[in-house]
C-alpha atoms as a PDB file:
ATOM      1  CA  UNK A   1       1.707  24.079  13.127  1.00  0.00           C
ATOM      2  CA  UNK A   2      -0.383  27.236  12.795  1.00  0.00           C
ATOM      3  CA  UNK A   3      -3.149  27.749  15.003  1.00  0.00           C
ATOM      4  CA  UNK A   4      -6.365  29.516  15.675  1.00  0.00           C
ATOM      5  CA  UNK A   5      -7.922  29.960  19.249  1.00  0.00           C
ATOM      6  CA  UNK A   6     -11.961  30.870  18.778  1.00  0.00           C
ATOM      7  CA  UNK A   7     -13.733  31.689  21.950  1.00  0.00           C
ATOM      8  CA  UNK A   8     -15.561  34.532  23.375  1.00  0.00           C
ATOM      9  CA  UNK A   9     -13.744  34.172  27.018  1.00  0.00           C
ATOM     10  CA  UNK A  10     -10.519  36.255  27.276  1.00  0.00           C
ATOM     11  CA  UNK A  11      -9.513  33.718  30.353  1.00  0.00           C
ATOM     12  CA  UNK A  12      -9.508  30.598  28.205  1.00  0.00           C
ATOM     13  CA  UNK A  13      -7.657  33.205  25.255  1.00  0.00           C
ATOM     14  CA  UNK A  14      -5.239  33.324  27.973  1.00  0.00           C
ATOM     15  CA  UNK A  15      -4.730  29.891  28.880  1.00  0.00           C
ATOM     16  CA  UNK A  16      -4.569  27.968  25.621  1.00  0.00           C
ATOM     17  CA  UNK A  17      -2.622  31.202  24.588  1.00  0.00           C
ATOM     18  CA  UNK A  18      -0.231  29.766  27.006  1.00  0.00           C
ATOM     19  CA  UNK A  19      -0.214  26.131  26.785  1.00  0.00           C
ATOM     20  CA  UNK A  20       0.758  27.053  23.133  1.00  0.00           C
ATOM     21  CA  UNK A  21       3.569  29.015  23.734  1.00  0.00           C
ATOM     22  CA  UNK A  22       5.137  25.866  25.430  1.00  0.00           C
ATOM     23  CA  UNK A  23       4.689  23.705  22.701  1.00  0.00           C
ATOM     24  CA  UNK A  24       7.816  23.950  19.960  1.00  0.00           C
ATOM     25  CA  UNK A  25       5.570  22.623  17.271  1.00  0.00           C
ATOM     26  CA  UNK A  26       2.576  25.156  17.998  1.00  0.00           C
ATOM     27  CA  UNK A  27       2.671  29.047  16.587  1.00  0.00           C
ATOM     28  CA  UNK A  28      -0.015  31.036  17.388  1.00  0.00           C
ATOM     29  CA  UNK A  29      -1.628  33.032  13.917  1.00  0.00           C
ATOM     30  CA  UNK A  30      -4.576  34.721  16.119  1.00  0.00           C
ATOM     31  CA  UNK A  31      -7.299  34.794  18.624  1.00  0.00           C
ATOM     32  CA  UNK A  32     -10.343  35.211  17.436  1.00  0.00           C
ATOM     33  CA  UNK A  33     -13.780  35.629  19.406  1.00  0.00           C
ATOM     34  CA  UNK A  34     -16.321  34.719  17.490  1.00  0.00           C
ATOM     35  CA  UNK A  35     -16.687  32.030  13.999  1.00  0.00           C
ATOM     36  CA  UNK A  36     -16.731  34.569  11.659  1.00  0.00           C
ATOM     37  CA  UNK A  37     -13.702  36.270  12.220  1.00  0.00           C
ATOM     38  CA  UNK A  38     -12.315  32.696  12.585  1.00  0.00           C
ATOM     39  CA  UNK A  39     -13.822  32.274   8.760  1.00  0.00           C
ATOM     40  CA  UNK A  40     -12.014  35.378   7.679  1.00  0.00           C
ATOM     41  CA  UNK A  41      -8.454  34.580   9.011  1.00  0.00           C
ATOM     42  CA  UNK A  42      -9.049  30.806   7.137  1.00  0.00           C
ATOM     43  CA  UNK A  43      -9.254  33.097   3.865  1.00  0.00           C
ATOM     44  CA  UNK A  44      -5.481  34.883   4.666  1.00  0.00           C
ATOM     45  CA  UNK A  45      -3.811  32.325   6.747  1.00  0.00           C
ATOM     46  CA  UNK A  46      -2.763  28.266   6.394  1.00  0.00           C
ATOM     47  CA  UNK A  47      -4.006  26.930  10.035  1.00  0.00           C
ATOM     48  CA  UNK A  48      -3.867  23.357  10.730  1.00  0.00           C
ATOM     49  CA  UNK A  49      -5.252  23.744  13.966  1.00  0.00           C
ATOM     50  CA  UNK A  50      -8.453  25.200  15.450  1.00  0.00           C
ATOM     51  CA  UNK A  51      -8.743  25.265  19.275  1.00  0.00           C
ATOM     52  CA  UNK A  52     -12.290  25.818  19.127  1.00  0.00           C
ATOM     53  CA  UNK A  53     -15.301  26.440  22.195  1.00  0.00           C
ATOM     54  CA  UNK A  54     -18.598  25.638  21.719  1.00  0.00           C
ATOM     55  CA  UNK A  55     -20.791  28.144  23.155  1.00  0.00           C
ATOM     56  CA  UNK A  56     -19.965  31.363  20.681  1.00  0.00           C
ATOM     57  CA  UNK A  57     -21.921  34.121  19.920  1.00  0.00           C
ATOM     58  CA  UNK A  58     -23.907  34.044  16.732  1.00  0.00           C
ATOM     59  CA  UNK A  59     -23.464  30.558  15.795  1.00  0.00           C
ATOM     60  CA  UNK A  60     -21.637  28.371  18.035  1.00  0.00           C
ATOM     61  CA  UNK A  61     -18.647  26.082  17.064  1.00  0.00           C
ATOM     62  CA  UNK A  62     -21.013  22.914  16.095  1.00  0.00           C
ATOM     63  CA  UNK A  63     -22.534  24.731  13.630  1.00  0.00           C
ATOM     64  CA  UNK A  64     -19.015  26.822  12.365  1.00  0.00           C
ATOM     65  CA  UNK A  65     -17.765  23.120  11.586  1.00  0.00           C
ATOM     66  CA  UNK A  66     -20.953  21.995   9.942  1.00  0.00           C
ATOM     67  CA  UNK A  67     -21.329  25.281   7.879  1.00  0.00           C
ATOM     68  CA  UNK A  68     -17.745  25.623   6.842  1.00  0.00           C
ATOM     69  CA  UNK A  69     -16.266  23.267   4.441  1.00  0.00           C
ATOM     70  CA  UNK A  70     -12.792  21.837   4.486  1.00  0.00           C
ATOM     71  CA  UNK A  71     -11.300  23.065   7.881  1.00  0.00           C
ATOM     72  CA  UNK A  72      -8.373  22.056   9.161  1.00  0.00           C
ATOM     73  CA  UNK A  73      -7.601  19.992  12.657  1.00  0.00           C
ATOM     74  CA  UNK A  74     -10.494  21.143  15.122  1.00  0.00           C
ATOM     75  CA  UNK A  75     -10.022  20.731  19.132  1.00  0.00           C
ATOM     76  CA  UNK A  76     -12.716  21.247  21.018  1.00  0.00           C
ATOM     77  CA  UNK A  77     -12.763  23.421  24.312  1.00  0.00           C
ATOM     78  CA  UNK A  78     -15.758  23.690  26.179  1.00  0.00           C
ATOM     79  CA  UNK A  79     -17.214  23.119  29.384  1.00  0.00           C
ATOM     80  CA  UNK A  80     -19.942  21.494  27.563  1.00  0.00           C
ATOM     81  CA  UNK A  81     -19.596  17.388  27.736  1.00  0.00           C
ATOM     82  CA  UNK A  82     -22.880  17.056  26.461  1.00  0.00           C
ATOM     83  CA  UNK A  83     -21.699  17.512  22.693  1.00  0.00           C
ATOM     84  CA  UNK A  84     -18.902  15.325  22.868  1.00  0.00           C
ATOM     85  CA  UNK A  85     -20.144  12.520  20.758  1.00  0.00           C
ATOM     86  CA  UNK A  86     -21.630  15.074  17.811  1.00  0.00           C
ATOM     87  CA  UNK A  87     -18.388  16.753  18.330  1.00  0.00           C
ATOM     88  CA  UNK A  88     -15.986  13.660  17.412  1.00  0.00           C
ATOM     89  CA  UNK A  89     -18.820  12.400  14.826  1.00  0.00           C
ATOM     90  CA  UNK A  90     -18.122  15.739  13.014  1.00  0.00           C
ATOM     91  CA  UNK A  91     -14.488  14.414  13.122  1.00  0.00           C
ATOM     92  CA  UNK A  92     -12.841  16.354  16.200  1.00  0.00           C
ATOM     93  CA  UNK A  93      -9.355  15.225  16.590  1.00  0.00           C
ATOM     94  CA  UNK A  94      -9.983  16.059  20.618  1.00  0.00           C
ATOM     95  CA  UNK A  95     -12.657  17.178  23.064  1.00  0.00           C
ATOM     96  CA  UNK A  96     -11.422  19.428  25.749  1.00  0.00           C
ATOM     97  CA  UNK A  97     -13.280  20.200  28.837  1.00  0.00           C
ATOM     98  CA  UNK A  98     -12.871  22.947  31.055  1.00  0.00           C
ATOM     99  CA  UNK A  99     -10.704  23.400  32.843  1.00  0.00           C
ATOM    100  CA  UNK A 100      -8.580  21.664  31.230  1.00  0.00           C
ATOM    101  CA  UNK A 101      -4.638  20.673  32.105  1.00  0.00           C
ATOM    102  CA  UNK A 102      -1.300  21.612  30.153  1.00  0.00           C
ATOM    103  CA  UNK A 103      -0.847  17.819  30.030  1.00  0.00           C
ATOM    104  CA  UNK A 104      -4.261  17.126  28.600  1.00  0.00           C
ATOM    105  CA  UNK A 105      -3.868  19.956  25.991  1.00  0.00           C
ATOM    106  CA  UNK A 106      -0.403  18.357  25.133  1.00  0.00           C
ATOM    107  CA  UNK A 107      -1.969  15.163  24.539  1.00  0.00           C
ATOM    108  CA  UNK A 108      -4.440  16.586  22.040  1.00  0.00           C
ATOM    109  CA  UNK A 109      -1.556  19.089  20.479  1.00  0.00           C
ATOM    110  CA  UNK A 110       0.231  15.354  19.925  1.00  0.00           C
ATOM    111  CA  UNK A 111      -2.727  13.869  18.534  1.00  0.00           C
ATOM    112  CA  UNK A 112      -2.827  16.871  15.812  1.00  0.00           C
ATOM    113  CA  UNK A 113       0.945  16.610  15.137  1.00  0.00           C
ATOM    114  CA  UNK A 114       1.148  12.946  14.815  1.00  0.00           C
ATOM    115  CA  UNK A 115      -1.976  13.276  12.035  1.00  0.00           C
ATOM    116  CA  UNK A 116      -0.069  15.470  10.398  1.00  0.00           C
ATOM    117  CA  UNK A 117       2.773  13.775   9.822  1.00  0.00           C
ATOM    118  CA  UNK A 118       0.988  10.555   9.214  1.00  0.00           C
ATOM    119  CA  UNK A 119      -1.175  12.562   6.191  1.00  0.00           C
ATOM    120  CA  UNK A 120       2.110  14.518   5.403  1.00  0.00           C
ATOM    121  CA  UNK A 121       3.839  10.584   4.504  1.00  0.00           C
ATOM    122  CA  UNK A 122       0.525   9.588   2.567  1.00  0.00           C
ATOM    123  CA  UNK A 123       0.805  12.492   0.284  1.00  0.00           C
ATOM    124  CA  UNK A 124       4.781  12.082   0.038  1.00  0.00           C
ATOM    125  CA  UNK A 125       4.642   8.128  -0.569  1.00  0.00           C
ATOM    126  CA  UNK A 126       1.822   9.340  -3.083  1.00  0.00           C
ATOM    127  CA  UNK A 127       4.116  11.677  -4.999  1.00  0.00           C
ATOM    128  CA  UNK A 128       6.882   9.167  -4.852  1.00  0.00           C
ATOM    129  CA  UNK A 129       4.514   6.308  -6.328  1.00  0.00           C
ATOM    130  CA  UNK A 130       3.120   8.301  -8.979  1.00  0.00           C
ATOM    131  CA  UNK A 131       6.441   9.088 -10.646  1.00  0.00           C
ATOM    132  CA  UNK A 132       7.537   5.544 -10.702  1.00  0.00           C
ATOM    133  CA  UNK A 133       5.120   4.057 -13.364  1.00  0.00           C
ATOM    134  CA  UNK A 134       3.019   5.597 -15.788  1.00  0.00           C
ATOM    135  CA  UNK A 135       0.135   3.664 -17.798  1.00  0.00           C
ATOM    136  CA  UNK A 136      -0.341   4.186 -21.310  1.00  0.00           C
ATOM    137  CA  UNK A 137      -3.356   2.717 -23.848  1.00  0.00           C
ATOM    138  CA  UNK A 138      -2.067   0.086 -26.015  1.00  0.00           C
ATOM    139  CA  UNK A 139      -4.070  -2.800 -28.377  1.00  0.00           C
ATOM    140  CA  UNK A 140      -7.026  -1.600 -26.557  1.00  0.00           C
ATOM    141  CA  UNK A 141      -5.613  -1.940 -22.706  1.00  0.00           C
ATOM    142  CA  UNK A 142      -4.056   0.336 -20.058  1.00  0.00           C
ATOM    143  CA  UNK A 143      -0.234  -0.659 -19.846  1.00  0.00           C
ATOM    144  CA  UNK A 144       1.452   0.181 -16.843  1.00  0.00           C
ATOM    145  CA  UNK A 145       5.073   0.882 -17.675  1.00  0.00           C
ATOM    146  CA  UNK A 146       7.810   1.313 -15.000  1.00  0.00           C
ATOM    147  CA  UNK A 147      10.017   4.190 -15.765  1.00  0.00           C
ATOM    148  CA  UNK A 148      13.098   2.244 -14.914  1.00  0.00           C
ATOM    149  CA  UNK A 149      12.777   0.169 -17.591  1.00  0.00           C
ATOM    150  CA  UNK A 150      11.625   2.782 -20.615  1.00  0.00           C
ATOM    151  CA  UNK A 151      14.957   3.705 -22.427  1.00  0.00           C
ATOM    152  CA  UNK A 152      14.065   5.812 -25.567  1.00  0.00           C
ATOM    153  CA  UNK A 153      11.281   7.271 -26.827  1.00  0.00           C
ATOM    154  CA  UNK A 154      10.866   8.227 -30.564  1.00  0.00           C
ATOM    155  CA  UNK A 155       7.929  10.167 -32.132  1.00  0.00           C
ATOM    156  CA  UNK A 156       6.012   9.909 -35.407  1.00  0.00           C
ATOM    157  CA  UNK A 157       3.834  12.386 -35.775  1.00  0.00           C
ATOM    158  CA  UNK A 158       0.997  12.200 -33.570  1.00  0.00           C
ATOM    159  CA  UNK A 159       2.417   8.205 -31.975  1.00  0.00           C
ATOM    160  CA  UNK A 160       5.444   7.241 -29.706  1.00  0.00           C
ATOM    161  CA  UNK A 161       7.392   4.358 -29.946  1.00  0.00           C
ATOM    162  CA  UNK A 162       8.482   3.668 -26.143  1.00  0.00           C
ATOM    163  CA  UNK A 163      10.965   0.822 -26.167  1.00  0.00           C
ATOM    164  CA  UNK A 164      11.734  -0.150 -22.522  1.00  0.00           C
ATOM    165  CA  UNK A 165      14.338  -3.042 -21.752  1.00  0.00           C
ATOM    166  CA  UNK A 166      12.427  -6.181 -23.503  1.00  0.00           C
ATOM    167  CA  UNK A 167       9.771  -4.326 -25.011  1.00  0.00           C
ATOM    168  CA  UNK A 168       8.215  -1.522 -26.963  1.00  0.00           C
ATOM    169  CA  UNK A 169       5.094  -0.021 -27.211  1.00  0.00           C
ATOM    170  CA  UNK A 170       3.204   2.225 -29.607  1.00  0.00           C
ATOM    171  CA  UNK A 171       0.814   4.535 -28.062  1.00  0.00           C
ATOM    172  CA  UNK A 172      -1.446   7.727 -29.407  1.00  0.00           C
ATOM    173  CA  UNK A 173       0.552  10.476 -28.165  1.00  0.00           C
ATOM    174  CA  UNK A 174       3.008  13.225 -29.263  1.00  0.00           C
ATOM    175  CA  UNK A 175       6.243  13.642 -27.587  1.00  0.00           C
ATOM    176  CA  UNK A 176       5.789  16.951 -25.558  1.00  0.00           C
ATOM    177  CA  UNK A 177       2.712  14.877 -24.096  1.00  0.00           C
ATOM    178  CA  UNK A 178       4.850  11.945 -22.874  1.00  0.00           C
ATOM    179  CA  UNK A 179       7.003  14.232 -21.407  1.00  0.00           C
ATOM    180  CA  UNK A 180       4.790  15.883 -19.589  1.00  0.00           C
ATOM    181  CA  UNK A 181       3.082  12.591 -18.262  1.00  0.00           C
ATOM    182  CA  UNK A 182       6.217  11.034 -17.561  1.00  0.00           C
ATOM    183  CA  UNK A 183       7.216  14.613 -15.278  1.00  0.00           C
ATOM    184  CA  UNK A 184      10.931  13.269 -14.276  1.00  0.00           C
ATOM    185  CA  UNK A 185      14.104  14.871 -14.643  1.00  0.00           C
ATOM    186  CA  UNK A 186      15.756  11.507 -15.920  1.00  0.00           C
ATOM    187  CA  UNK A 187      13.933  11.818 -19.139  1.00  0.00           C
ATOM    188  CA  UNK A 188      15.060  14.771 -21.684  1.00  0.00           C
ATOM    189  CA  UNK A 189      14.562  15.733 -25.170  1.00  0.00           C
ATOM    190  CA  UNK A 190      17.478  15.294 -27.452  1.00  0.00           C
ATOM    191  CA  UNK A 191      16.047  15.492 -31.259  1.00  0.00           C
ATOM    192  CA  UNK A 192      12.575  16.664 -32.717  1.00  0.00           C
ATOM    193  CA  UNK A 193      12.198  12.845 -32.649  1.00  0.00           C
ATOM    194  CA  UNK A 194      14.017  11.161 -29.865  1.00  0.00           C
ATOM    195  CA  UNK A 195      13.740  11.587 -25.467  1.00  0.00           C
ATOM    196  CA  UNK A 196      16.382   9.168 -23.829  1.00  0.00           C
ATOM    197  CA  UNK A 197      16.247   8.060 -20.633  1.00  0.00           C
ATOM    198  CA  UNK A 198      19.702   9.458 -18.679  1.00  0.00           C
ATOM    199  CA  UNK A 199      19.967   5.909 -16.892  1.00  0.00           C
ATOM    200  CA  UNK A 200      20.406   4.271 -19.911  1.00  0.00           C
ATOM    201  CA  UNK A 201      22.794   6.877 -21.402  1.00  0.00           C
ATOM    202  CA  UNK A 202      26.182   5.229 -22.484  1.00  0.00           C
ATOM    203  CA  UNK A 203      27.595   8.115 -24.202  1.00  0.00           C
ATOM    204  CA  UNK A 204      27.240  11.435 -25.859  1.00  0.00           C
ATOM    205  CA  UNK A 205      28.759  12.655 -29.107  1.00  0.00           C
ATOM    206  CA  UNK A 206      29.188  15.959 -31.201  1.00  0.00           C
ATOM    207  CA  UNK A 207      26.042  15.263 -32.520  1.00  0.00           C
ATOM    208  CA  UNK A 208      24.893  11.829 -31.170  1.00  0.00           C
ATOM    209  CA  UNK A 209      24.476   9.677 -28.177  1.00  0.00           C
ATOM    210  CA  UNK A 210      24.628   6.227 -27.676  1.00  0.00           C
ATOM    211  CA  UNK A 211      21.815   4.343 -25.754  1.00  0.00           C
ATOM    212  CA  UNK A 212      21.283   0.706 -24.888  1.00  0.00           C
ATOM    213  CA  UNK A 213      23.746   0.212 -27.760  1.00  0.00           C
ATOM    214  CA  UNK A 214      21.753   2.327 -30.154  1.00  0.00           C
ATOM    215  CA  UNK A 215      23.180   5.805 -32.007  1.00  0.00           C
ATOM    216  CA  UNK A 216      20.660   8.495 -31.568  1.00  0.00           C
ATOM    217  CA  UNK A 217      21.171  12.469 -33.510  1.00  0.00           C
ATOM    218  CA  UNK A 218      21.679  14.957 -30.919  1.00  0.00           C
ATOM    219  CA  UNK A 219      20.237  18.332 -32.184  1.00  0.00           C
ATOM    220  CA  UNK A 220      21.744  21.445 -31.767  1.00  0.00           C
ATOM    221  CA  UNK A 221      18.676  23.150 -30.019  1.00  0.00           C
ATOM    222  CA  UNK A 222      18.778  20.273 -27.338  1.00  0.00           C
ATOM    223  CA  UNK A 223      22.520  19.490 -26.855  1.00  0.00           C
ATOM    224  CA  UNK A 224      23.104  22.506 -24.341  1.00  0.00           C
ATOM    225  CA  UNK A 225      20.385  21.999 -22.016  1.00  0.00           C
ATOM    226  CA  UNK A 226      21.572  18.305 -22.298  1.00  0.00           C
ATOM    227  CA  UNK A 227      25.416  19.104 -21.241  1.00  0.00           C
ATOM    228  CA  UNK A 228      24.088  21.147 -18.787  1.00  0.00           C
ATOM    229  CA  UNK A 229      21.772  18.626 -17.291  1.00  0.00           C
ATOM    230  CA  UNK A 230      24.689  16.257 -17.109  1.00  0.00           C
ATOM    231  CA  UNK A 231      26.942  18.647 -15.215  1.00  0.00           C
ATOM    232  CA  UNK A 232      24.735  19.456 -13.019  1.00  0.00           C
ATOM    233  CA  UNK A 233      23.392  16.101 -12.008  1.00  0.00           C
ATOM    234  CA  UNK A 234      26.046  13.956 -12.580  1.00  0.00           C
END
């Protein structure tokens, strides 16, 4: 995890500067003495934490986090208890006071670390989710449609016909859209008129394929991709 130390003392530099270096999950991306050169390395750099004092010149680190919008993980280190509570209502992950220990600084490096991976899972489980259904307007309601189940797709003109395993659906939307909402590899394009799901695939001809029992033409312009797709993934 990339991090930034902002304080005006060159002895606390020097001890979270250490403390860091101990830590495997902690790199270092700069010290900084004051909140604006703090802003500037934000612009160049990805930091997830900030190991941040209080009392800075120009305007001190309550303000920085009030004033600056989406920052990343902020610590607190000061040897100022009075702004403790403002501190975590501005959403501090820790509060620091000096002089602090290693083993107090590891507990709020942990603290960081653990968030992350916590809002790391959220976003993957979120990614995961979203490619499992999609939800398409039908008769006037929002279907939701697991992708498991869709086996073909055909096209005319400006509707789909998505027939799943006990059902089919026709929805207000052209075929490079679907495709592009659906966003899976198991779906691909095998005639101006036709995407086949590759789960359902039974078989693939010279210039056909057979799909939940169904013959489909396989065009020339999408059979190579198609064979190649297989290869590869199969």
């Amino acid at each position: 995890m990339n991090c930034l130390i902002v304080d005006d003392e060159e002895l606390a530099h020097t001890v979270v500067e250490d403390y860091i270096s101990r830590i495997p999950f902690l790199k270092l991306k700069k010290n900084c003495y004051h909140a604006f050169e703090a802003m500037e390395e934000l612009q160049k750099s990805k930091i997830d934490i900030i190991f941040l004092d209080i009392n800075l010149p120009e305007i001190s680190g309550i303000e920085f986090l009030k004033s600056t919008p989406h920052l990343p993980m902020i610590v607190f280190t000061t040897a100022y208890n009075s702004y403790a509570i403002e501190g975590f209502n501005l959403n501090a992950i820790d509060y620091l006071l000096k002089p602090f220990s290693f083993e107090r600084f590891l507990q709020a490096a942990n603290k960081c670390f653990q968030l992350s991976k916590m809002n790391q899972k959220q976003i993957t489980d979120s990614n995961t989710s979203s490619n499992n259904f999609i939800f398409v307007r039908c008769n006037n309601e929002d279907i939701k449609i697991n992708l498991d189940n869709i086996v073909r797709i055909n096209g005319l003109k400006d509707y789909v016909i998505i027939h799943t395993i006990d059902n089919k659906y026709i929805v207000h939307y052209t075929l490079k859209a679907i495709l592009e909402k659906i966003n899976s590899n198991n779906f691909v394009r095998i005639h101006n008129s036709h995407i086949i799901s590759l789960k359902h695939l039974q078989s693939i001809g010279k210039n056909m394929v057979t799909i939940d029992n169904t013959k489909l033409p396989l065009s020339s312009r999408f059979k190579e991709p198609l064979m190649n797709f297989v290869k590869n993934h199969f």
